[in-house]
C-alpha atoms as a PDB file:
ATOM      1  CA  UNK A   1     111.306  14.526 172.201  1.00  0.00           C
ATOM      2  CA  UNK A   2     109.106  17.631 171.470  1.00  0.00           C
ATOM      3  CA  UNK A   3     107.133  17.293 167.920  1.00  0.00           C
ATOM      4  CA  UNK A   4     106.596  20.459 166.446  1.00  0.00           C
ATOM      5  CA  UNK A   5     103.419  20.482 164.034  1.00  0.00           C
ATOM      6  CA  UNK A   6     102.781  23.368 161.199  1.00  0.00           C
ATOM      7  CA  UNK A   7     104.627  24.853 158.476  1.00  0.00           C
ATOM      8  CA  UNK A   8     107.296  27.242 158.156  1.00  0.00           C
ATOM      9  CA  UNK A   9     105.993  29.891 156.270  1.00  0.00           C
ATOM     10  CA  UNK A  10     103.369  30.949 159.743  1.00  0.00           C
ATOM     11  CA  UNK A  11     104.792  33.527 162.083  1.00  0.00           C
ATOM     12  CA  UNK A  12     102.931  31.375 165.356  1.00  0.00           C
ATOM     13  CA  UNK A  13     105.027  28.449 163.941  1.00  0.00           C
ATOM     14  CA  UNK A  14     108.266  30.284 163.586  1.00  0.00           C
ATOM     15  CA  UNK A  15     107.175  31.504 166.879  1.00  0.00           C
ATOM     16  CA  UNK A  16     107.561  28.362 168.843  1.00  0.00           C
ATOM     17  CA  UNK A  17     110.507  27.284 166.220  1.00  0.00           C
ATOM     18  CA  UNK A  18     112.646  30.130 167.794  1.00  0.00           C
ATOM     19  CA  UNK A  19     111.814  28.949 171.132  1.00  0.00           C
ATOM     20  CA  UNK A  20     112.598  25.242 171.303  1.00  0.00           C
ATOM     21  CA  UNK A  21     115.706  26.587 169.403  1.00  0.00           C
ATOM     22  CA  UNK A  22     116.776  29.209 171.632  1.00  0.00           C
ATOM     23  CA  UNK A  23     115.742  27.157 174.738  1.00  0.00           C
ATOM     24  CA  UNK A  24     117.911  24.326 173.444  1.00  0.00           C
ATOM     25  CA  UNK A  25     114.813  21.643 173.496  1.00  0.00           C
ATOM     26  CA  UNK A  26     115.626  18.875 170.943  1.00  0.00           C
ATOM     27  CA  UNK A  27     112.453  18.797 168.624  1.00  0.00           C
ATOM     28  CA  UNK A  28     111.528  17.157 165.431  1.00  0.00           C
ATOM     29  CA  UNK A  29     109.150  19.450 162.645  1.00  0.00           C
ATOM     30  CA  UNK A  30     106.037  17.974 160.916  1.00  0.00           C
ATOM     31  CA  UNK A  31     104.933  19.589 158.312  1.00  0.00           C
ATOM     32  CA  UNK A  32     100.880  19.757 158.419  1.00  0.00           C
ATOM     33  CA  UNK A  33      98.737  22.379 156.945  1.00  0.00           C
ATOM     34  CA  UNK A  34      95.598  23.521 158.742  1.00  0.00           C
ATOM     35  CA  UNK A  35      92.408  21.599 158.102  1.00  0.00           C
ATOM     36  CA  UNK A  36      89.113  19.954 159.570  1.00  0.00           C
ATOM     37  CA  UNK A  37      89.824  16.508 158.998  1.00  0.00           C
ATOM     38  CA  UNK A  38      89.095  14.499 162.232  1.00  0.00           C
ATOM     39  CA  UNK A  39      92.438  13.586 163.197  1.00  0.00           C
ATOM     40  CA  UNK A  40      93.821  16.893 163.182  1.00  0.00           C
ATOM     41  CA  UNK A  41      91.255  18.305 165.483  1.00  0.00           C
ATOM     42  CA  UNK A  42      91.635  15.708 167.793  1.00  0.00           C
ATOM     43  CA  UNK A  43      95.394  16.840 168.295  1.00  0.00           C
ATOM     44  CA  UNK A  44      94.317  20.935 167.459  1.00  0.00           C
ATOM     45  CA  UNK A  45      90.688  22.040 168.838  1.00  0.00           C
ATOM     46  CA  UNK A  46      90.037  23.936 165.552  1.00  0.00           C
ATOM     47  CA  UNK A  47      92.325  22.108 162.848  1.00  0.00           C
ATOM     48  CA  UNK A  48      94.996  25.048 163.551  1.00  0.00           C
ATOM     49  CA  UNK A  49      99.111  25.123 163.486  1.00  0.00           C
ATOM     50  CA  UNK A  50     101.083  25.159 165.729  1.00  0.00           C
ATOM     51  CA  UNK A  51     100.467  22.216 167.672  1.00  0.00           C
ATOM     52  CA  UNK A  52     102.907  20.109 169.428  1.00  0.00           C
ATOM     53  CA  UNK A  53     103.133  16.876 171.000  1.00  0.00           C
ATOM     54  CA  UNK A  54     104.990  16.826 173.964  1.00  0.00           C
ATOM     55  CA  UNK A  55     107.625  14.098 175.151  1.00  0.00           C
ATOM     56  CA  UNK A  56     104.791  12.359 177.326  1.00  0.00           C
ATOM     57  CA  UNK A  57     102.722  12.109 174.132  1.00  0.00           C
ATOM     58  CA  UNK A  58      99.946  14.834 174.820  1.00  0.00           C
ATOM     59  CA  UNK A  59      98.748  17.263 172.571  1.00  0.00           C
ATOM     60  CA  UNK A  60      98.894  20.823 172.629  1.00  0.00           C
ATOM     61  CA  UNK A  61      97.696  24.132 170.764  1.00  0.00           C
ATOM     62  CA  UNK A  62      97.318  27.824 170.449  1.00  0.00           C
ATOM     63  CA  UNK A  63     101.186  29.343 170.196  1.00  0.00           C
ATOM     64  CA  UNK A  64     101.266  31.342 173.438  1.00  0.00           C
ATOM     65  CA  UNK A  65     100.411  28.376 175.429  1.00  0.00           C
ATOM     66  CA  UNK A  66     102.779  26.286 174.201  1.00  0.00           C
ATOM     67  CA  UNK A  67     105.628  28.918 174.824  1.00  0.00           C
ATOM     68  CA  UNK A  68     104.532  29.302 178.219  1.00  0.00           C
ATOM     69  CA  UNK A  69     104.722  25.516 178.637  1.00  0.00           C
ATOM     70  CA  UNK A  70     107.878  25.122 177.006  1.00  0.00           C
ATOM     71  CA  UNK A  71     109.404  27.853 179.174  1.00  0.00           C
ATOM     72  CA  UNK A  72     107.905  25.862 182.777  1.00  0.00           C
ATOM     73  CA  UNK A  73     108.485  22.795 181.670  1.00  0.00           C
ATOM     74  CA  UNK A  74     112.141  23.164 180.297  1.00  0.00           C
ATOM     75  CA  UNK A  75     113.399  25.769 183.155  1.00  0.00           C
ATOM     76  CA  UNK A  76     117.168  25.841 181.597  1.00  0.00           C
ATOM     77  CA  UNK A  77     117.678  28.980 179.047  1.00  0.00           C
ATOM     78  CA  UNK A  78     114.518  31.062 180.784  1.00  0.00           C
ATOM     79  CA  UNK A  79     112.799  33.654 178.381  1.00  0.00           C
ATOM     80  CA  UNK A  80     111.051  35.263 180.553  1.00  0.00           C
ATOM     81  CA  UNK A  81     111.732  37.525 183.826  1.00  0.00           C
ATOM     82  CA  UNK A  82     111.932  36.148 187.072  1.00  0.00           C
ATOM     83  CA  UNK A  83     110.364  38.865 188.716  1.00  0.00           C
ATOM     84  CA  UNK A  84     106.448  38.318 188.696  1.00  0.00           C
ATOM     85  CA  UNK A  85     105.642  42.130 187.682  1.00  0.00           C
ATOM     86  CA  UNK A  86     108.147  42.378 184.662  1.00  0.00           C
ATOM     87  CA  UNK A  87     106.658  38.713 183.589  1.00  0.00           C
ATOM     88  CA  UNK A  88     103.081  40.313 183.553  1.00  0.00           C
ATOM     89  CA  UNK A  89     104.635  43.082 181.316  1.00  0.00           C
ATOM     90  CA  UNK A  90     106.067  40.661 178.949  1.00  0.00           C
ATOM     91  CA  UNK A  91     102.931  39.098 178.328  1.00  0.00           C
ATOM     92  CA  UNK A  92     100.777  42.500 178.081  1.00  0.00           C
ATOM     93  CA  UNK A  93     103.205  43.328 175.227  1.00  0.00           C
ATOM     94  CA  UNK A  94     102.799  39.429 173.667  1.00  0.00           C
ATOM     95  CA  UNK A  95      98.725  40.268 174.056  1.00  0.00           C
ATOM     96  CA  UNK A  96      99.049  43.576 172.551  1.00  0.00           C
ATOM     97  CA  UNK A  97     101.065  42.892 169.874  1.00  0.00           C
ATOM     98  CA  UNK A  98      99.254  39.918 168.828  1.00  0.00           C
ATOM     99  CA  UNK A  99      95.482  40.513 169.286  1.00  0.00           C
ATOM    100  CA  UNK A 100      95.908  44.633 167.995  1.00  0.00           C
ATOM    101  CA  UNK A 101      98.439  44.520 165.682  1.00  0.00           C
ATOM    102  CA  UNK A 102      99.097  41.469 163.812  1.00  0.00           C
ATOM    103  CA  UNK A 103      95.584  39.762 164.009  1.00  0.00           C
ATOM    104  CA  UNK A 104      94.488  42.957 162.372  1.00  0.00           C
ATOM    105  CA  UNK A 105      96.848  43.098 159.753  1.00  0.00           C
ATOM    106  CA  UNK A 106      96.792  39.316 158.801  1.00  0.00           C
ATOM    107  CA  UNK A 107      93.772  40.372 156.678  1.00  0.00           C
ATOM    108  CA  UNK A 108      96.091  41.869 153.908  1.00  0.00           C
ATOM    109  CA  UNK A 109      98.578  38.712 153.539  1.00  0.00           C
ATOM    110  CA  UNK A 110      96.124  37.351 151.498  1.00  0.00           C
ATOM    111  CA  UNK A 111      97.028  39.678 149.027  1.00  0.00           C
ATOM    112  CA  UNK A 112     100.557  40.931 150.345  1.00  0.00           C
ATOM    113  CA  UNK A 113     102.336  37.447 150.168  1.00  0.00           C
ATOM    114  CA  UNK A 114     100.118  34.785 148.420  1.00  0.00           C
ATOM    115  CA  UNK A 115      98.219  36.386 145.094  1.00  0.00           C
ATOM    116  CA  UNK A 116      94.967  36.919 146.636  1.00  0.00           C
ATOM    117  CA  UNK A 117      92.982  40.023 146.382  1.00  0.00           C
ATOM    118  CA  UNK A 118      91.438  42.300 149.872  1.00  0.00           C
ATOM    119  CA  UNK A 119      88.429  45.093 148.928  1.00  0.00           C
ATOM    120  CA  UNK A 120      90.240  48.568 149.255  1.00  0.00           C
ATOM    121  CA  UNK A 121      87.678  49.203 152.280  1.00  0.00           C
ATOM    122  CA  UNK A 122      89.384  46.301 154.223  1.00  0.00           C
ATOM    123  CA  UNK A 123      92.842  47.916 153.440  1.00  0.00           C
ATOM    124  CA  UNK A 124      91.262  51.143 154.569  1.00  0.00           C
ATOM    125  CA  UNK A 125      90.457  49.574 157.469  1.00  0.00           C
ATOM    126  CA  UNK A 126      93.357  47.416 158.331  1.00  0.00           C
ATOM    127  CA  UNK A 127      95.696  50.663 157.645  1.00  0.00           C
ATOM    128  CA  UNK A 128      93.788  52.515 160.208  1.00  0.00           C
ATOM    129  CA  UNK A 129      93.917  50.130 163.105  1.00  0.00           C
ATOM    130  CA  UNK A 130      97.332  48.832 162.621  1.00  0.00           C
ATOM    131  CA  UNK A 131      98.818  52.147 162.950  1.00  0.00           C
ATOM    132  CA  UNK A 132      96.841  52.723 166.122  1.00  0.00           C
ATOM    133  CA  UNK A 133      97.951  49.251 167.495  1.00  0.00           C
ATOM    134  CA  UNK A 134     101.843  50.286 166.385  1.00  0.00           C
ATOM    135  CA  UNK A 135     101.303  53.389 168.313  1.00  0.00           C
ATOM    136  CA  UNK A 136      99.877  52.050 171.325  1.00  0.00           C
ATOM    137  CA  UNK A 137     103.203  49.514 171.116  1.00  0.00           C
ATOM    138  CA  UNK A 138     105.800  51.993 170.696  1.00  0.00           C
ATOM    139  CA  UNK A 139     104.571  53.051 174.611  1.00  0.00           C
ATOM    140  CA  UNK A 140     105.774  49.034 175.487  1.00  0.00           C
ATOM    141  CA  UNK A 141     108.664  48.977 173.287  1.00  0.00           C
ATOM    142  CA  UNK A 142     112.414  49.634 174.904  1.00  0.00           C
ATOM    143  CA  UNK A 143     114.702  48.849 171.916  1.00  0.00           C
ATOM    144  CA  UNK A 144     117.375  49.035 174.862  1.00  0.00           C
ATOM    145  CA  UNK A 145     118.689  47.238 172.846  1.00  0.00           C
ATOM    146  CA  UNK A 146     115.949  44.142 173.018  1.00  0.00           C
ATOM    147  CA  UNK A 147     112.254  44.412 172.593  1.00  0.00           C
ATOM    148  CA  UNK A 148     111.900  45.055 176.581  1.00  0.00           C
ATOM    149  CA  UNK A 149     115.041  46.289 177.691  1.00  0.00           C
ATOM    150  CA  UNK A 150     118.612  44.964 178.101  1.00  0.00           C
ATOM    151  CA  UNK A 151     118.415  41.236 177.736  1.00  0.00           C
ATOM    152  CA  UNK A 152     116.916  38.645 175.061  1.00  0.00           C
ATOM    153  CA  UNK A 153     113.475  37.507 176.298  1.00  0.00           C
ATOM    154  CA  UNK A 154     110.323  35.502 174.927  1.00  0.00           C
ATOM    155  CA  UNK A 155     109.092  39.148 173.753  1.00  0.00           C
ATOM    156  CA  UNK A 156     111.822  39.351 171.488  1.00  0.00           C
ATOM    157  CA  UNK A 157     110.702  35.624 169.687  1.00  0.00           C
ATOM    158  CA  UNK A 158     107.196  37.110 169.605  1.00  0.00           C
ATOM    159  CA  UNK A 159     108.519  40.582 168.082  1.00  0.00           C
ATOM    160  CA  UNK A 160     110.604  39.709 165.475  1.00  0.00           C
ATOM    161  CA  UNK A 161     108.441  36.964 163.221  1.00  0.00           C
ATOM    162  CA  UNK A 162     105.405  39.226 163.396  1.00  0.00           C
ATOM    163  CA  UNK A 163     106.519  43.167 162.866  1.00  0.00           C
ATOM    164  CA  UNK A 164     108.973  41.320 160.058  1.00  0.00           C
ATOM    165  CA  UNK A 165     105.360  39.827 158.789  1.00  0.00           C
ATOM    166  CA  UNK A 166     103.381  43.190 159.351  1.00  0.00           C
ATOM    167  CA  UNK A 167     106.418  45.282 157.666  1.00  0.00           C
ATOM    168  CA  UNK A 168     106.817  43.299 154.310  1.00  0.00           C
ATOM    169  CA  UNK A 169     102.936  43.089 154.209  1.00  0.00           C
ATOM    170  CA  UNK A 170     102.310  47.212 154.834  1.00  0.00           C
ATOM    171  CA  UNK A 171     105.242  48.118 152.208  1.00  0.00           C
ATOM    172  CA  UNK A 172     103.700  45.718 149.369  1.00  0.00           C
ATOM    173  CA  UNK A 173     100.031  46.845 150.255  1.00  0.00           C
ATOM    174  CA  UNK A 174     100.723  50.891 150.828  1.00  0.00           C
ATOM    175  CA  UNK A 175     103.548  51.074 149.682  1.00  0.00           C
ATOM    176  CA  UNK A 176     105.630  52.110 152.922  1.00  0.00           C
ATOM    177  CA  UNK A 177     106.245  50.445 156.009  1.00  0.00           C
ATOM    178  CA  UNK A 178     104.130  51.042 158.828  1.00  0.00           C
ATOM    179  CA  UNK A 179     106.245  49.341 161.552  1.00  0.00           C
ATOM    180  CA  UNK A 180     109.222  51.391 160.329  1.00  0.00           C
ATOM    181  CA  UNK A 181     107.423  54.766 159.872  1.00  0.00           C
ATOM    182  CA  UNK A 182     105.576  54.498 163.621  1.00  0.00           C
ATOM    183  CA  UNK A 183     108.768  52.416 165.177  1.00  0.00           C
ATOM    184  CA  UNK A 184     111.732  54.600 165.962  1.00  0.00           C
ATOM    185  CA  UNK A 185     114.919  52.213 165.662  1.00  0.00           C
ATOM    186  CA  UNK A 186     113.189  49.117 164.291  1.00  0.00           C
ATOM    187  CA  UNK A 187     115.494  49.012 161.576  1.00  0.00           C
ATOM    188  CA  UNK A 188     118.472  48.703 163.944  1.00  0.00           C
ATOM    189  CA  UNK A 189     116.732  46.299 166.068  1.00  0.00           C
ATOM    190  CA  UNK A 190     115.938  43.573 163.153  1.00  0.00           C
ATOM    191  CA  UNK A 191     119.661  43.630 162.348  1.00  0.00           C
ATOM    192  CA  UNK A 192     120.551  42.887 165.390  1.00  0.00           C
ATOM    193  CA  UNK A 193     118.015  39.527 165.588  1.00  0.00           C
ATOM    194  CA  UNK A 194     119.109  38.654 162.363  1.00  0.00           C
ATOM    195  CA  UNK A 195     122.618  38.374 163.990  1.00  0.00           C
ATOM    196  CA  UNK A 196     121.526  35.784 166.265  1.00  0.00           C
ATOM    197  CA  UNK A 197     122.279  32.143 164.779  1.00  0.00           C
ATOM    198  CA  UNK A 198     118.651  30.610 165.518  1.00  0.00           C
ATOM    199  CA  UNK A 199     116.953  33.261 164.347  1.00  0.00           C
ATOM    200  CA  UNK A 200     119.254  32.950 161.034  1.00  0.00           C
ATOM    201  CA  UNK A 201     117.881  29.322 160.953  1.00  0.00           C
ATOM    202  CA  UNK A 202     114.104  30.113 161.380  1.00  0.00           C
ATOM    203  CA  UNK A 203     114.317  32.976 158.469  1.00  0.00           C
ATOM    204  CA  UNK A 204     116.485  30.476 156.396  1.00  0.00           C
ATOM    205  CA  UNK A 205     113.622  27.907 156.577  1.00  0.00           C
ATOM    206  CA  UNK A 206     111.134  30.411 156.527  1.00  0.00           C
ATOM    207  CA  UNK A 207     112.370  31.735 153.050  1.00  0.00           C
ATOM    208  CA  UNK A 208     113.015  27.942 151.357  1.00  0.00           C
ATOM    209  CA  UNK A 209     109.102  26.998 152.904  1.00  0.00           C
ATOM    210  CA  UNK A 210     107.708  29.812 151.075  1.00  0.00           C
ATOM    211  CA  UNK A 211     109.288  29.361 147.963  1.00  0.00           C
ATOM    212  CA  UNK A 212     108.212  25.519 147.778  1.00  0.00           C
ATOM    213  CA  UNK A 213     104.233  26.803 148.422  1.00  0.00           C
ATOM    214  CA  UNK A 214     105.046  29.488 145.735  1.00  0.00           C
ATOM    215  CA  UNK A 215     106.426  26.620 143.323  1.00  0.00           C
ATOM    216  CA  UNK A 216     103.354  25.002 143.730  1.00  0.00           C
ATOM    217  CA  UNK A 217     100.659  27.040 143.606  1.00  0.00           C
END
């Protein structure tokens, strides 16, 4: 059995969460927080969540790796396109989304979600590029009626835990939603996750981690 290793409250954890789940893998969660003791990095590189241990007992890291193994090693319930071209286009928008989007506006959560404070220059900053990275995604995005077009795919479990993320964190910071103000239809299209059962879980779990690390900070 898969062992999934991180905490609910990260997007990259809910990440792979949604995938064993939708992919019907049985897995078991460990909650572990991200540090540099020695035997974490010997299971994560860089003392980082996700991680995994897979059902031969090997260790693995870094969130869009272990999708992509998940989805060649368990073939049943496939998330991503057969055909080699749309597959390449699926991960451009994973890439894309990730590295010029979210990894940009992870520098506010500090402040958005968990009390800590960001310079206004950084917000400054952060508001600028994320709105060019949401731009530069609205010429991937289909909304037809999933994130690439008619059917469910791994883009959709990358789209929905991060532009939920980036959308709460904009509105608290700015005070209005950058995903929804650049994002024709984004409104429509987190209603309609939020009707799928696993993705019900994840955000149920999500929601009851966060207030626990609230509780005890």
């Amino acid at each position: 059995m898969i062992t999934l290793y991180g905490f609910a409250i990260s997007n990259y954890y809910n990440k792979v969460k949604l995938t064993l789940l939708e992919k019907n893998i049985e897995f078991i969660e460990v909650t572990v927080t991200p540090s540099q003791d020695a035997a974490l990095l010997e299971r994560s590189p860089l003392g980082k969540i996700p991680f995994i241990k897979t059902e031969s007992g090997q260790y693995l890291s870094e969130s869009q790796a272990i999708v992509e193994y998940l989805e060649d090693a368990y073939p049943a319930h496939p998330l991503c396109p057969a055909d080699s071209y749309e597959r390449a286009k699926t991960r451009e928008f994973i890439q894309h989304l990730e590295l010029n989007v979210e990894l940009i506006a992870r520098r506010i959560y500090m402040e958005a979600f968990f009390g800590g404070k960001v310079s206004d220059e950084v917000k400054e900053d952060v508001k600028t590029k994320v709105e060019t990275g949401l731009k530069g995604l609205t010429r991937l995005l289909k909304l037809a009626p999933y994130a690439l077009g008619e059917h469910f795919s791994v883009a959709d479990i990358v789209a929905w835990p991060h532009l939920q993320l980036i959308s709460a964190s904009t509105q608290i910071i700015y005070g209005k939603d950058l995903v929804a103000e650049i994002i024709p239809g984004i409104d429509a299209y987190f209603k309609q996750m939020e009707g799928r059962p696993h993705v019900q879980k994840v955000a149920s779990d999500r929601t009851l981690a966060l207030a626990q690390f609230l509780q005890k900070k």
